[in-house]
Protein backbone atom coordinates (compact mmCIF):
# COMPACT_ATOMS: atom_id res chain seq x y z
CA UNK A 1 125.30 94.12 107.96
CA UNK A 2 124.95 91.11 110.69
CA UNK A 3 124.35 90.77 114.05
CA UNK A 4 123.53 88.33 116.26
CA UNK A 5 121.95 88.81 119.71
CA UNK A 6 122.98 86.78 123.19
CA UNK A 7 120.23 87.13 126.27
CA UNK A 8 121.73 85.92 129.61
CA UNK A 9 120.05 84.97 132.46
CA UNK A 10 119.12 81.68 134.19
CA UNK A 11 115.72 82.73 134.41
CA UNK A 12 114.60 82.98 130.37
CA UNK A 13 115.87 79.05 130.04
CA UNK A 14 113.91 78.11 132.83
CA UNK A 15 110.78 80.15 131.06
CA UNK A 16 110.37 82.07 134.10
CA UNK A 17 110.86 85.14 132.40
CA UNK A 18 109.63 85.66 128.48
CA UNK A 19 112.37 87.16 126.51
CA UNK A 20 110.59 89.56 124.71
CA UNK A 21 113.96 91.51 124.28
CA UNK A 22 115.29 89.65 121.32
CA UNK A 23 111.55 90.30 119.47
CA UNK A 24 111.99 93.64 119.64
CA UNK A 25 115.51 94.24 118.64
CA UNK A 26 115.06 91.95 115.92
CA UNK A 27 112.31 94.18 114.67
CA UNK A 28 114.22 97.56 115.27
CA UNK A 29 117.51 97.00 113.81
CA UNK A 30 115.53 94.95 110.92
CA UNK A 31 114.46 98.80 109.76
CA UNK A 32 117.66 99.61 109.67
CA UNK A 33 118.62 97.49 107.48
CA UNK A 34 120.56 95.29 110.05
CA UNK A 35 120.45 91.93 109.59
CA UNK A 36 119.76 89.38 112.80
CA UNK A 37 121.08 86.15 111.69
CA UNK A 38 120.98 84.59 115.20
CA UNK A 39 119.68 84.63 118.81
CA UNK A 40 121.05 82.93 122.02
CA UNK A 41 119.65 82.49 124.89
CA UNK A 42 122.80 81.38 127.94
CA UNK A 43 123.12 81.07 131.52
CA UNK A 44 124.73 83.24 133.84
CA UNK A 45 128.13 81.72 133.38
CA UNK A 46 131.25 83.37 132.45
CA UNK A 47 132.39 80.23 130.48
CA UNK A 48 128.93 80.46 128.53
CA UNK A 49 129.10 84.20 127.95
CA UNK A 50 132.74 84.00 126.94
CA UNK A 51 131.92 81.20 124.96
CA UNK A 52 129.08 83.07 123.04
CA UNK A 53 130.55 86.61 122.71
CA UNK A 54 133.53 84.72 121.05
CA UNK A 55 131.64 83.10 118.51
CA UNK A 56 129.16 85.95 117.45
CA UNK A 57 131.79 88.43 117.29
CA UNK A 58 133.69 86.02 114.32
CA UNK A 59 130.69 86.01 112.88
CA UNK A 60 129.12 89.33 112.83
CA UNK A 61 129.28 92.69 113.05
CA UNK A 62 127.13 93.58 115.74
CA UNK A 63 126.69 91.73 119.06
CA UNK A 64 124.20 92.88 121.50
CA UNK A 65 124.02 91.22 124.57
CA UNK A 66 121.24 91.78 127.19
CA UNK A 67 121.35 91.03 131.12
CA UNK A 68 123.30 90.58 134.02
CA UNK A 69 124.11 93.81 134.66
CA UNK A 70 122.32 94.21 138.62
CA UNK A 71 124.00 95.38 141.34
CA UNK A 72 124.08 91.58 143.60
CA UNK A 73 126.82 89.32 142.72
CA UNK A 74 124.83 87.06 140.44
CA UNK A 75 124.98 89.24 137.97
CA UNK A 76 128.46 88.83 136.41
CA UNK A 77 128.47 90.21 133.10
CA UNK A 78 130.22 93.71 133.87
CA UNK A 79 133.29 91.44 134.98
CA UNK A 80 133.09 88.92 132.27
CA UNK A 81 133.45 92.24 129.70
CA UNK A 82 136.26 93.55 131.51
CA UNK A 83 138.62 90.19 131.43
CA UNK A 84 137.00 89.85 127.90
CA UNK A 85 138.42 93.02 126.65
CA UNK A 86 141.31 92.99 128.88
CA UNK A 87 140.57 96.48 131.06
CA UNK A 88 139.22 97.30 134.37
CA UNK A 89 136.49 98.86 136.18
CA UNK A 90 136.44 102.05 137.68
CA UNK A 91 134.25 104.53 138.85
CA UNK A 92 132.97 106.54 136.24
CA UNK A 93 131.59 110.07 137.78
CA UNK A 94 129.12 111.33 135.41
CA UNK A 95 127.10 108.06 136.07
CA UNK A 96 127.85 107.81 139.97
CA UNK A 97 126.01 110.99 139.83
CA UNK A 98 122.69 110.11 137.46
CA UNK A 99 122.63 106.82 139.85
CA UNK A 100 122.73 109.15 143.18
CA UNK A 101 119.52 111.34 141.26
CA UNK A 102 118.20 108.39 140.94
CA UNK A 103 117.85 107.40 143.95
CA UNK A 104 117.43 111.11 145.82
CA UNK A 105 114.68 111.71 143.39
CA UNK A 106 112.43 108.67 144.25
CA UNK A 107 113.51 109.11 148.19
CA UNK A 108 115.58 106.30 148.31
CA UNK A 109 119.06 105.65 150.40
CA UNK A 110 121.48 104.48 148.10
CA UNK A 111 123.88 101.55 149.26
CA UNK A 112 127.25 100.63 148.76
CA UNK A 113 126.12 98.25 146.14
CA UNK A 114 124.49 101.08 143.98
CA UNK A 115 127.65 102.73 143.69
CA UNK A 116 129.23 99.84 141.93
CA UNK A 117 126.41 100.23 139.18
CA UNK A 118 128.74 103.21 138.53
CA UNK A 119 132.01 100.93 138.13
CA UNK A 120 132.25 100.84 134.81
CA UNK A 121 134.49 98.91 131.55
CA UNK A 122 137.91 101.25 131.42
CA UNK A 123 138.11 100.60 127.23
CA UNK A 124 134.05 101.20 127.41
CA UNK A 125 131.77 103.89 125.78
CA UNK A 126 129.29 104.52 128.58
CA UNK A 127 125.44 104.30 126.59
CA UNK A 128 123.30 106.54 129.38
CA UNK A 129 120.50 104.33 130.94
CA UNK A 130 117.96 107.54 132.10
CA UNK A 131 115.43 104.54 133.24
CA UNK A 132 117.51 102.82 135.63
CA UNK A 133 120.87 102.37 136.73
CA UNK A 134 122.61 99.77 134.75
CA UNK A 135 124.54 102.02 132.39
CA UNK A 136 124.67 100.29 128.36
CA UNK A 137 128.11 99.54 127.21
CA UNK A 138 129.77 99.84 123.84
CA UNK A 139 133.01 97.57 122.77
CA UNK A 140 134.63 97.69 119.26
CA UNK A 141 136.86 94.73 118.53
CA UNK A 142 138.19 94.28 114.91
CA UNK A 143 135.75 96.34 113.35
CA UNK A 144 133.31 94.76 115.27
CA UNK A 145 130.66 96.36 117.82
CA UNK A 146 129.85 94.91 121.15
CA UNK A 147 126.51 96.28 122.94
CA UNK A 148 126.11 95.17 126.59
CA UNK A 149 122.45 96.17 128.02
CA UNK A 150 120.79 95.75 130.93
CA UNK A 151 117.71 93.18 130.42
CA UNK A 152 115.11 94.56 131.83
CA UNK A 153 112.98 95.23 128.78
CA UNK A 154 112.18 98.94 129.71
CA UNK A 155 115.17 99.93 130.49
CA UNK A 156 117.00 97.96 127.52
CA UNK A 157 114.61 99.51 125.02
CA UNK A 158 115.45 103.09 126.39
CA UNK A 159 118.93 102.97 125.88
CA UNK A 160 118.97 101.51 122.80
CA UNK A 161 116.19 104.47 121.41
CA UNK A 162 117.56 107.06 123.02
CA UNK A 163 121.46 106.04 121.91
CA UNK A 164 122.18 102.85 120.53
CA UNK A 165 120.24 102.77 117.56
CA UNK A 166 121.68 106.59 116.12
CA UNK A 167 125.52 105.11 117.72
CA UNK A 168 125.25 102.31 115.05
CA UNK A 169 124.10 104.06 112.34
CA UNK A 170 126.60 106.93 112.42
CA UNK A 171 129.71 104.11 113.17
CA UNK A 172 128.42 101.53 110.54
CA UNK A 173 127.16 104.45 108.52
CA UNK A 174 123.36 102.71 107.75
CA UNK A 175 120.77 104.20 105.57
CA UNK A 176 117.51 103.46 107.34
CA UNK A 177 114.95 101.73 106.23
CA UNK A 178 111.69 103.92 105.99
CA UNK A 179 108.27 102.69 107.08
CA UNK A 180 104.95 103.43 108.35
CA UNK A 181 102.60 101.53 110.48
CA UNK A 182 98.86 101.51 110.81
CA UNK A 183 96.87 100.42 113.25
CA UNK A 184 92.84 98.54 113.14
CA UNK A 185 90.74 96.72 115.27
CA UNK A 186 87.99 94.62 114.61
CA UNK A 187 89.91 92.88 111.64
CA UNK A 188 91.49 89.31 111.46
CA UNK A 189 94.42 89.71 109.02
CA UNK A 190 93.05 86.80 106.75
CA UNK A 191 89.89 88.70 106.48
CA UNK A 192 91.72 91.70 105.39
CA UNK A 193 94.44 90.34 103.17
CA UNK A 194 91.07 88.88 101.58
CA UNK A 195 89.25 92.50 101.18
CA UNK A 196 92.26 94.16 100.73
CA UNK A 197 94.24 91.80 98.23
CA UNK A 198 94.55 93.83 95.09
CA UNK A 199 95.40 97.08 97.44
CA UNK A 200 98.12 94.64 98.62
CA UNK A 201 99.39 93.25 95.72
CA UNK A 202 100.10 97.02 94.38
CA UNK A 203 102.07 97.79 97.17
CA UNK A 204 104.02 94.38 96.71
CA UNK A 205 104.43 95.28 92.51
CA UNK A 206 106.18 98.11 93.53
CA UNK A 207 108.47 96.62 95.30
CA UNK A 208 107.43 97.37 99.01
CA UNK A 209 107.20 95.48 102.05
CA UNK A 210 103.73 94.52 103.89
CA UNK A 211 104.01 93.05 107.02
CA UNK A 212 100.61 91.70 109.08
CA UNK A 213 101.21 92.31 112.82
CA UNK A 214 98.53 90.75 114.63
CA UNK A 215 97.86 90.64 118.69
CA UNK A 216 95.18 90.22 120.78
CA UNK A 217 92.58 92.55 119.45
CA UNK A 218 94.63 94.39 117.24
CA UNK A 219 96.10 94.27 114.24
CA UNK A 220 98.82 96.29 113.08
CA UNK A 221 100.23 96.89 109.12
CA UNK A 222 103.68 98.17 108.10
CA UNK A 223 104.89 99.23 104.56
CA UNK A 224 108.42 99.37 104.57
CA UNK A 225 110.76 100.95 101.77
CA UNK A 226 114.69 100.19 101.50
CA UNK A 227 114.93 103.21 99.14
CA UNK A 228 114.43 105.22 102.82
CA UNK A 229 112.04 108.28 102.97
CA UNK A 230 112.12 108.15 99.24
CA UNK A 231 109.02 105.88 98.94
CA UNK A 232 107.09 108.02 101.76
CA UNK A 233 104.90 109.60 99.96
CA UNK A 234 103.58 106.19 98.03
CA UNK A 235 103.46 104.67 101.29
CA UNK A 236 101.34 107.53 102.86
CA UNK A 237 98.91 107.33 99.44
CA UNK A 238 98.53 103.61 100.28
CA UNK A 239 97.35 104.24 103.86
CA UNK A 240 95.28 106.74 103.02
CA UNK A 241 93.36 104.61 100.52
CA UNK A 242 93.58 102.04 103.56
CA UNK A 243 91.60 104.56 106.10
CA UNK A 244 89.03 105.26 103.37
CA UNK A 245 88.27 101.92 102.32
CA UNK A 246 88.11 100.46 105.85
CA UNK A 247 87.34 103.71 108.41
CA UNK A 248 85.52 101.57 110.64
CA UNK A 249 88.78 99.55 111.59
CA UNK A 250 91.94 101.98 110.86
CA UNK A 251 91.79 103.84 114.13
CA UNK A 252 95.93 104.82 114.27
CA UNK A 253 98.97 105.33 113.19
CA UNK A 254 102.75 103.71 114.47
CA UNK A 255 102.46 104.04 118.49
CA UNK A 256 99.02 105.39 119.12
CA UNK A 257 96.60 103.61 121.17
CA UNK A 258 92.79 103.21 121.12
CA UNK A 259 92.62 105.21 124.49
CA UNK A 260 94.57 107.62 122.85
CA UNK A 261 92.59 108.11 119.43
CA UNK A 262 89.53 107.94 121.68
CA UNK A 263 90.55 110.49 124.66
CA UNK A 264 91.87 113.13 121.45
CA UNK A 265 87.90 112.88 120.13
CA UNK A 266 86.50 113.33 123.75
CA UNK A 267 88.42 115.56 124.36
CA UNK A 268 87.66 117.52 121.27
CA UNK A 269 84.66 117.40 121.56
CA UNK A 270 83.96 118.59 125.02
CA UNK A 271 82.66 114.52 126.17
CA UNK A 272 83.19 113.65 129.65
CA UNK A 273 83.14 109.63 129.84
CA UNK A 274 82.43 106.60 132.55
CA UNK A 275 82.33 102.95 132.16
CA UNK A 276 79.94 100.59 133.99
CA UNK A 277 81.24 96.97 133.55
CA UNK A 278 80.85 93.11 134.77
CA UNK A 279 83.13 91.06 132.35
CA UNK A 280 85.26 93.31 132.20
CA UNK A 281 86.19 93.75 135.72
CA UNK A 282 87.64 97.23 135.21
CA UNK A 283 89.98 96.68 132.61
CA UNK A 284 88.01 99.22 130.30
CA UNK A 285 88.61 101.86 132.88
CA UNK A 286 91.79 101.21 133.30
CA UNK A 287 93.26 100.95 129.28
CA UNK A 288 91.25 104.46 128.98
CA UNK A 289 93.21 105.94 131.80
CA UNK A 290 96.47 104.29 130.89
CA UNK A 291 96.44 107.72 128.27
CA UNK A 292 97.88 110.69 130.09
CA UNK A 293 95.49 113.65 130.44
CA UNK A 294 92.40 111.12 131.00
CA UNK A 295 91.40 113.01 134.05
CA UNK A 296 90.32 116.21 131.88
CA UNK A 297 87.19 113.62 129.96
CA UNK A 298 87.38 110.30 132.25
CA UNK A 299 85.14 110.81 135.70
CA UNK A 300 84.69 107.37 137.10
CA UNK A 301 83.45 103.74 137.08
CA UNK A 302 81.19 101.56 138.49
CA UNK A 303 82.19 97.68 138.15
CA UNK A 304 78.99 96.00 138.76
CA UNK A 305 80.30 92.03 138.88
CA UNK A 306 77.13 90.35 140.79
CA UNK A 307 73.36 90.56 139.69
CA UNK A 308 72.60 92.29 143.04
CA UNK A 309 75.41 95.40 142.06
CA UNK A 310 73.82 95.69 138.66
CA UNK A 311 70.07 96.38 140.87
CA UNK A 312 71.07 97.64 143.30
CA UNK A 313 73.81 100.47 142.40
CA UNK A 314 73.06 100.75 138.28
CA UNK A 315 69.77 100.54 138.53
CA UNK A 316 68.94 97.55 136.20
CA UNK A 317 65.57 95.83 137.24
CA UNK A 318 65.28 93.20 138.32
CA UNK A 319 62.54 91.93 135.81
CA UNK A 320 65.42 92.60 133.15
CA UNK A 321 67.24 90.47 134.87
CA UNK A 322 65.14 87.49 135.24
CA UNK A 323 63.55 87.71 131.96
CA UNK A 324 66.74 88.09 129.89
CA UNK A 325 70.06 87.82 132.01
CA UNK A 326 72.72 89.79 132.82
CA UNK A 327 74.39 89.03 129.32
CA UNK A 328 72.15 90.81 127.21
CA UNK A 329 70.69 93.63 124.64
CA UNK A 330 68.14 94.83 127.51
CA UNK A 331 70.63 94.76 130.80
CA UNK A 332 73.88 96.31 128.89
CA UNK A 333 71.34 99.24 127.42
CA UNK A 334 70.23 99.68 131.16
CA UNK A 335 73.64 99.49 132.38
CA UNK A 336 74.95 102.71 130.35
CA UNK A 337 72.47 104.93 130.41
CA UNK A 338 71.73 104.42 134.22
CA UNK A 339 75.89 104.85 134.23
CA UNK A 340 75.58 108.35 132.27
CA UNK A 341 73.29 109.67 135.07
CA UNK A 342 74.83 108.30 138.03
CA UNK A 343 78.25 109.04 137.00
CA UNK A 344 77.21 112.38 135.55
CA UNK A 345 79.30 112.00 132.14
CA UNK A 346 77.97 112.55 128.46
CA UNK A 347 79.05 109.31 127.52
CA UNK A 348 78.78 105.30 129.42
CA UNK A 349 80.57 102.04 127.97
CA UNK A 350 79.19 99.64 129.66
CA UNK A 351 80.35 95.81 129.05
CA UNK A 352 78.35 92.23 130.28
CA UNK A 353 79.47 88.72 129.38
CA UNK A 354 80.37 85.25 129.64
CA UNK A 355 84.48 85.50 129.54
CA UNK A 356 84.62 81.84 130.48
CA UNK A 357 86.56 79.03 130.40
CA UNK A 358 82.88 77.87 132.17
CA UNK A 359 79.51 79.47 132.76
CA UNK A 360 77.95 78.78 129.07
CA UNK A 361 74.85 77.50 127.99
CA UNK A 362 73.84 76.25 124.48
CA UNK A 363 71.71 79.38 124.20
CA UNK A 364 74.60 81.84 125.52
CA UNK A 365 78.23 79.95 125.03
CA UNK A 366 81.65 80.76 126.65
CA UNK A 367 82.71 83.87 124.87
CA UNK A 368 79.39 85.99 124.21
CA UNK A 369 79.42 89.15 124.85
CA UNK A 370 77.45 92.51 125.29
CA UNK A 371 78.43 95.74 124.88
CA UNK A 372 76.40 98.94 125.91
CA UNK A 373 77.29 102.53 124.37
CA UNK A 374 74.87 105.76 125.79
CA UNK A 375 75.62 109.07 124.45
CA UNK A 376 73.47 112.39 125.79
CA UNK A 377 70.66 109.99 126.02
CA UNK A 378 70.55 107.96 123.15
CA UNK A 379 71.64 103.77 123.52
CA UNK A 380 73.41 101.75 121.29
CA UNK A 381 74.33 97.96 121.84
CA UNK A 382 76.22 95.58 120.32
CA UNK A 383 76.65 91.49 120.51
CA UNK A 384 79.90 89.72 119.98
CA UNK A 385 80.99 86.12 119.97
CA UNK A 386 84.79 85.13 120.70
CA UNK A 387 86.64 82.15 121.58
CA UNK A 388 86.89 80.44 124.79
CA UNK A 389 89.82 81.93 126.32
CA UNK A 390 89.09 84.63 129.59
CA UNK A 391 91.84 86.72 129.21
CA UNK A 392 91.47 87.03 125.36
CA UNK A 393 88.00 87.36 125.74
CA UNK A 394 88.30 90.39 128.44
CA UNK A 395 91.11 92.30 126.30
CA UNK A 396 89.20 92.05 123.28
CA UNK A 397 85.76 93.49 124.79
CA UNK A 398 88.06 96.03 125.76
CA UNK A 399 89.10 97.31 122.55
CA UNK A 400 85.72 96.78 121.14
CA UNK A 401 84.41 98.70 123.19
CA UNK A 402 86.95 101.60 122.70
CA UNK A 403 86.20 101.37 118.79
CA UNK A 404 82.58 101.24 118.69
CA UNK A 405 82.81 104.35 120.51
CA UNK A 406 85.43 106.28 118.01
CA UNK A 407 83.31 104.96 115.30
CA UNK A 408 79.83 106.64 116.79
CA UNK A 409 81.53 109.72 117.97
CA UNK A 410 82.98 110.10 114.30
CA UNK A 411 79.65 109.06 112.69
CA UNK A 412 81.59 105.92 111.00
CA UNK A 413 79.09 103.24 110.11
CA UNK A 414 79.60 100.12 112.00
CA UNK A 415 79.65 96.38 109.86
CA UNK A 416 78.07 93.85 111.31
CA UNK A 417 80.72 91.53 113.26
């Protein structure tokens, strides 16, 4: 089974906007067994679109094609489908409806142009879009399936889960591929495949997939079987060996996050939490409260950028300071306990660094950071060294932070970095 993928939109040539569309439909129908032999990127054209849709429909039998579905005029693709597939547009009421919702529910007057997002393909099957108001469309063209999607990843990605993905595998009749994901942090994937190699190269002898999935931070593993849920319970038994081998990094499984894993512990436990951070710059509050239900364990944070916030609101003195810096053992200790009492929570995170690209010395470099853990009293601290990139450097604090703390709340013993 083939398909080939075609993303319109002047925008993604010009690299204004990252396509990470064709990433993650290459991934998804890859597990079910759907082969992506080729991706296209075109403009908004209809001599380009044409031109594409003619030549990945001879050639496979899927064609998914993402964008141009707004409601202004540049956005011709609903028209290019119709004289494609020789029909005509018209007013489908099911959707006119779900786009007047839409726009009732979020307070919104809806203008004439909305109501064309309703005007839909005649020879169509209308896929429902519940994010937006672009409706998905579904051709079929000797034996061949046509998928038109709005390109707005969220939206895109909605359809698709909610209907595409089940639509092609009852029409094509696909046996999905099974697999299960894990997630770590605190783990390069070299370092791993190194630990971890005759753990791996079981789970290759037996004919199973292992895929390393790293991003900033994180790293995620997938097993994947093409025998389908057959292999599920091998797969499971080589996770499991996974989490007790390596406890300090396996924090997850498929789609949960760190402030997720976290937030179920704090929350079982009866832990209220606060952050008090510099490097950082809140981003540690906010990937803990990106977790629905944070307000029942989360109460606050203080960010503390300048030397004068850290005295003068945390609390750290000012002989700490001077003596040892703000990017140290001593000021990140002070930082979360005075945090615990002046936030009133059972636990502090508290984060202080040098995220960069300038500010380092030869005795503290671009990259070093502190990070500050009180619990009910009792501090814990931790150093880290990363690269020289801010951004990286801020995310990663972020879910070291988050891990440390499962790990101490758990009792997990911590490696040295």
């Amino acid at each position: 089974m083939r398909a080939e993928l075609i993303s319109i939109g002047d925008e993604l040539l010009i690299g204004q906007t990252i396509n990470t569309n064709v990433a993650w439909l290459g991934m998804e129908l890859s597990l079910l067994g759907i082969s992506v032999s080729r991706a296209v990127t075109i403009m908004d054209n209809e001599f380009a679109i044409k031109q594409a849709i003619d030549e990945a429909l001879s050639n496979s039998d899927i064609v998914i094609v993402t964008g141009g579905l707004g409601p202004t005029k540049d956005d011709i693709t609903k028209h290019v489908l119709c004289d494609y597939f020789e029909t005509e547009l018209v007013i489908n009421p099911t959707v006119l409806a779900r786009v007047e919702k839409f726009f009732t529910d979020r307070g919104r007057v809806m203008l004439d142009v909305n109501i064309q997002q309703a005007a839909l393909p005649k020879a169509c099957k209308v896929l429902e879009n519940l994010q937006g108001t672009a409706s998905g469309m579904w051709f079929e063209k000797n034996n061949s399936v046509l998928i038109s999607l709005p390109g707005v990843p969220y939206e895109m990605k909605g359809i698709m889960s909610q209907f595409g993905f089940d639509a092609l595998k009852k029409h094509f009749n696909v046996n999905s591929i099974y697999h299960e994901t894990v997630l770590l942090q605190g783990i390069g994937e070299s370092f791993l495949a190194e630990r971890m190699k005759d753990w791996e190269d079981a789970i290759r002898n037996e004919g199973l997939g292992l895929a390393y999935l790293p991003s900033i931070g994180l790293l995620k593993l997938r097993i994947t079987s093409k025998n389908g849920e057959k292999d599920k319970e091998r797969i499971s038994y080589y996770f499991n060996q996974l989490r007790i081998e390596l406890p300090q990094y396996v924090f997850g499984k498929e789609k949960e996050t760190l402030s997720f894993v976290l937030g179920e512990i704090l929350r079982e436990k009866q832990l209220s939490i606060g952050t008090v951070e510099s490097c950082t710059a809140g981003s540690l509050a906010h990937e803990i409260v990106l977790t629905p239900g944070s307000s029942e364990y989360f109460k606050g944070s203080i960010l503390s950028y300048s030397n004068e916030l850290k005295e003068k609101i945390v609390g750290v003195t000012s002989s700490s300071l001077k003596e040892f810096g703000a990017v140290s053992k001593e000021v990140v200790e002070q930082m979360a306990l005075n945090g615990a009492q002046k936030l009133g929570v059972d636990v502090c995170l508290s984060t202080s660094g040098i995220a960069g690209p300038d500010g380092g010395t030869a005795e503290k470099p671009v990259g070093l950071i502190w990070i500050g853990i009180a619990i009910k009293g009792q501090v814990f601290s931790y150093r880290f060294q990363f690269g020289d990139n801010r951004e990286r450097n801020m995310q990663m604090t972020v879910f070291s932070a988050l891990n440390l703390l499962r790990c101490k709340l758990l009792e997990i013993s911590i490696e040295k970095k």
